[in-house]
Structure formats: structure tokens, C-alpha cells
N, C-alpha and C. Protein backbone atom coordinates (compact mmCIF):
# COMPACT_ATOMS: atom_id res chain seq x y z
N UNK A 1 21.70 169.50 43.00
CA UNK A 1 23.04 169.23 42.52
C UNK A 1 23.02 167.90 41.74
N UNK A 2 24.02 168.03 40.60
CA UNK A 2 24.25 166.55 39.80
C UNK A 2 24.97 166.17 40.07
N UNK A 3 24.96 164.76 40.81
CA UNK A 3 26.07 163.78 40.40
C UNK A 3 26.77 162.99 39.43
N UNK A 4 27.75 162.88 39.06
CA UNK A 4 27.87 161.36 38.14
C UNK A 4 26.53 160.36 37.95
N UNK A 5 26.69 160.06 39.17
CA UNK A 5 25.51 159.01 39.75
C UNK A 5 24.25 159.24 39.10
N UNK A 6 23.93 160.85 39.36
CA UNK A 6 22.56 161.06 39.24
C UNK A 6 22.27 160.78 37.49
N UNK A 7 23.05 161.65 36.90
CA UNK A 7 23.22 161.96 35.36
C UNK A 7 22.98 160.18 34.81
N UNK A 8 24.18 159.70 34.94
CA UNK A 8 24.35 158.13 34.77
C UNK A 8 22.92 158.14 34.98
N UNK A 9 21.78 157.41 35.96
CA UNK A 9 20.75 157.22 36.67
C UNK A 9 19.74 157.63 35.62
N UNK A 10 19.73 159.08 35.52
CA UNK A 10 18.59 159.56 34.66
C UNK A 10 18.87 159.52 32.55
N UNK A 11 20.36 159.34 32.64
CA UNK A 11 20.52 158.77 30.92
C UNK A 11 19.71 157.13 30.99
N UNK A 12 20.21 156.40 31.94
CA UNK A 12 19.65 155.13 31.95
C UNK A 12 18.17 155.04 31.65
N UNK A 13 17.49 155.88 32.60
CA UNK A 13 15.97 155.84 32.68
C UNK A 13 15.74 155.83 31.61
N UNK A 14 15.96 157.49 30.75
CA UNK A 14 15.52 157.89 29.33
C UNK A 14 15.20 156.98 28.59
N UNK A 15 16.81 156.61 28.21
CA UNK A 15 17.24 155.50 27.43
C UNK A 15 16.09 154.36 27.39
N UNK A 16 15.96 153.98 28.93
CA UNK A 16 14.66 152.89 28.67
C UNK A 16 13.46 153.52 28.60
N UNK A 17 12.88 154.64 28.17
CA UNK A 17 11.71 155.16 28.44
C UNK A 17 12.16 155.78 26.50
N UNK A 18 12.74 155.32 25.82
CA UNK A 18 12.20 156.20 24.26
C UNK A 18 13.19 155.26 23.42
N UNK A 19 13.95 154.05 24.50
CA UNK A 19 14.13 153.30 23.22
C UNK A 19 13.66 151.64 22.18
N UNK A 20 12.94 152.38 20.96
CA UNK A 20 12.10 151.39 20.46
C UNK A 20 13.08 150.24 20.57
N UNK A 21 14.04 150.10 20.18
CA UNK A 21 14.53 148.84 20.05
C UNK A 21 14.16 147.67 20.98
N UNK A 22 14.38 148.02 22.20
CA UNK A 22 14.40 147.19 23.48
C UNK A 22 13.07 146.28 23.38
N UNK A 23 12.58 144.94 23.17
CA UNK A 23 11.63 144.12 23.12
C UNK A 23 11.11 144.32 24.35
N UNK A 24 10.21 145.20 24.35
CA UNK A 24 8.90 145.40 25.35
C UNK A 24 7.89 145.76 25.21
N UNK A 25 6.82 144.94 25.84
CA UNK A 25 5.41 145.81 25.57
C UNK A 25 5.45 147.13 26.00
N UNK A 26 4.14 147.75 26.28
CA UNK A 26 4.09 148.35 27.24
C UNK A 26 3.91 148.78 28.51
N UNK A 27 3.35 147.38 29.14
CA UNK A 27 3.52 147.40 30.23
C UNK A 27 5.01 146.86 30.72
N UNK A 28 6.07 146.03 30.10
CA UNK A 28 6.88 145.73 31.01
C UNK A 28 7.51 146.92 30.97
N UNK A 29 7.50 147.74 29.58
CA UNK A 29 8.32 149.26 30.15
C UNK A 29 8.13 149.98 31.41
N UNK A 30 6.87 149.98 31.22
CA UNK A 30 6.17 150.89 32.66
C UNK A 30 6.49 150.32 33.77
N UNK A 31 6.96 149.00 33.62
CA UNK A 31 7.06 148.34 35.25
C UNK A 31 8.76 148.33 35.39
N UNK A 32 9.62 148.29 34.08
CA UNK A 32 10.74 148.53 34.19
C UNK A 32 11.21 149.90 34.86
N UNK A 33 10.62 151.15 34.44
CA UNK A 33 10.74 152.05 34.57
C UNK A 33 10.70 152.91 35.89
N UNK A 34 9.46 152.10 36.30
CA UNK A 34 8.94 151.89 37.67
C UNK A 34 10.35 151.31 38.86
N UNK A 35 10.63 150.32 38.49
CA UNK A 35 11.52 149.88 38.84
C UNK A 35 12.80 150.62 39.37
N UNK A 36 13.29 151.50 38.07
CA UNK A 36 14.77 151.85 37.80
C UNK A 36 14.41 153.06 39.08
N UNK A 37 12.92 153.57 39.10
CA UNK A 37 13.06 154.63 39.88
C UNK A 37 13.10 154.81 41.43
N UNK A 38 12.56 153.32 41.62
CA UNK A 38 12.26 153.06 43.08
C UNK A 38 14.40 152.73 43.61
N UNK A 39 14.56 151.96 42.55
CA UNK A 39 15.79 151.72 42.51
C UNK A 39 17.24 152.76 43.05
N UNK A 40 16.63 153.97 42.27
CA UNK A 40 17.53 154.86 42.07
C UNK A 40 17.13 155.83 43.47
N UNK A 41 16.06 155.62 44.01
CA UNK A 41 15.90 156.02 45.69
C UNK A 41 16.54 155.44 46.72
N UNK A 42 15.99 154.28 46.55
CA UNK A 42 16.60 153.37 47.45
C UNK A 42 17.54 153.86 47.80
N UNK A 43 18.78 153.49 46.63
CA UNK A 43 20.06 153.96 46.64
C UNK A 43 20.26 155.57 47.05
N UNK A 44 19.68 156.18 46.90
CA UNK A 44 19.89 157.53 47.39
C UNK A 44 20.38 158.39 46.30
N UNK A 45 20.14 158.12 45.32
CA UNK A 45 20.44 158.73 43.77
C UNK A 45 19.48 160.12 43.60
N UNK A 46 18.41 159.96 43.70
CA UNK A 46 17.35 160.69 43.76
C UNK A 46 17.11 160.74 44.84
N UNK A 47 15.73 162.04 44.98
CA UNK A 47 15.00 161.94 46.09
C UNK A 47 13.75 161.90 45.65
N UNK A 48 12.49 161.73 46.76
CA UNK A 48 11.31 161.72 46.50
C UNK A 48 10.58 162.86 45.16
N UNK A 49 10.79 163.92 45.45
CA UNK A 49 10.35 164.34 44.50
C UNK A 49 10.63 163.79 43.17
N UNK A 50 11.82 163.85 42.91
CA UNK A 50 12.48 163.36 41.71
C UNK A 50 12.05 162.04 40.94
N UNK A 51 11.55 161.15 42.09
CA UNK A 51 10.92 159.82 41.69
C UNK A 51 9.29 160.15 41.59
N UNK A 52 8.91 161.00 42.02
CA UNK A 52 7.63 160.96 41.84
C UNK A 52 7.62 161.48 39.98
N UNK A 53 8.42 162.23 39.78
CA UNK A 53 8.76 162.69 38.59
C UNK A 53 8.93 161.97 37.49
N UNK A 54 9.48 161.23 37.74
CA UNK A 54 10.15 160.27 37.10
C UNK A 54 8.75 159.23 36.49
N UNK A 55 8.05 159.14 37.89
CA UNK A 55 6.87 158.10 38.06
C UNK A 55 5.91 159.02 36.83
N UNK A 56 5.39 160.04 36.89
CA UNK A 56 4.90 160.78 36.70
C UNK A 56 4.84 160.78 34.64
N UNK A 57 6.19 160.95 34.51
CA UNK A 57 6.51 160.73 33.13
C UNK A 57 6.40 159.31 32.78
N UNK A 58 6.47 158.10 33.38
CA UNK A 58 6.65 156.88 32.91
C UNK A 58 4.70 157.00 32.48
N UNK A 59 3.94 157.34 33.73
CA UNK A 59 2.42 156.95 33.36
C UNK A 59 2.15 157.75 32.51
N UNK A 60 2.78 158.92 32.15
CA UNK A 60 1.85 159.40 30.27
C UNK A 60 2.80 159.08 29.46
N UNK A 61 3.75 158.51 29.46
CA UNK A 61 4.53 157.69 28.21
C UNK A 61 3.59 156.51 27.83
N UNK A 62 3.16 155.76 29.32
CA UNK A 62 2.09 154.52 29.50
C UNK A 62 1.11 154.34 28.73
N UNK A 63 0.18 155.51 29.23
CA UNK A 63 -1.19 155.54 28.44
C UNK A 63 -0.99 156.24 27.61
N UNK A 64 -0.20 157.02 26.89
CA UNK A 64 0.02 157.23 25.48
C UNK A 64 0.09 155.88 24.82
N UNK A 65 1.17 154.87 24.90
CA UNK A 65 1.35 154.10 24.06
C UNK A 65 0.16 152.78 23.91
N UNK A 66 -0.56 152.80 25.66
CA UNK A 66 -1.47 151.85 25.59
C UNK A 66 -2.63 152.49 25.09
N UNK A 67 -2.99 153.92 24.86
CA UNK A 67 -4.42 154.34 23.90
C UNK A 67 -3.96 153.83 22.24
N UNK A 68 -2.79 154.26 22.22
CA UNK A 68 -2.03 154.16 20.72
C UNK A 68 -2.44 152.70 20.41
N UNK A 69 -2.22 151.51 21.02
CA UNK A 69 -2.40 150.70 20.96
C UNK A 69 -3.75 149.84 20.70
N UNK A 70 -4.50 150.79 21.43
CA UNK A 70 -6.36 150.26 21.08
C UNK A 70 -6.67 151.08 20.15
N UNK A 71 -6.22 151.85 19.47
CA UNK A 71 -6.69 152.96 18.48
C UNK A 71 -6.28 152.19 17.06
N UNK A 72 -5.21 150.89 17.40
CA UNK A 72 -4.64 150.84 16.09
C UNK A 72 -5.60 149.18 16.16
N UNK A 73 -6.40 148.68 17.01
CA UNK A 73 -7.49 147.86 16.86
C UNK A 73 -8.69 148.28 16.23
């Protein structure tokens, strides 16, 4: 089931997971991201699966952008 909460929760994530603007490498994304999800458990927004999910997508957003990154060395 969706909540407000949840929806809210997972636009937020996105949002920080595809938007260039935001001044970040790539690791503080990944640790931001990391963050929002442990966050959004805590609170009871999600559940485990859902954060593992979440986790899951942040590390191949990760090493996408950190191969991208030695490729353009």
C-alpha cells in the first residue's frame, strides 16, 4: 500500500538519485541516498525490503557514475 508518506519518501529519493543539478560527487550522492533510505525505515515509511531496494539502485547508479568517471581519465 501507498502512503502520502511513502510516495513523498520515494519522489524525494529519485529526485536525489537523477538530479544533476545538486553539487555532488559521487560518492556524497551514494551516501546521501544511503541515508534518505535508512531514514525512511527508521521512520517506518518503508520496509526492509523496500530499503534494500532502494540500496540496491543507489549502488548501480554508484558504479555507473564512478566507472564513467575513470573512463573519462
Amino acid at each position: 500500500m501507498f502512503t502520502n508518506a511513502k510516495v513523498d519518501a520515494f519522489t524525494a529519493w529519485h529526485d536525489l538519485l537523477i538530479n544533476p543539478e545538486l553539487e555532488l560527487d559521487s560518492q556524497e550522492r551514494y551516501d546521501e541516498l544511503l541515508k534518505l533510505a535508512d531514514g525512511f525505515q527508521a521512520e517506518g515509511i518503508i520496509d526492509s525490503h523496500e530499503r534494500r531496494t532502494l540500496i540496491e539502485v543507489a549502488t548501480v547508479a554508484y558504479t555507473r557514475a564512478v566507472t564513467a568517471e575513470v573512463c573519462e581519465k
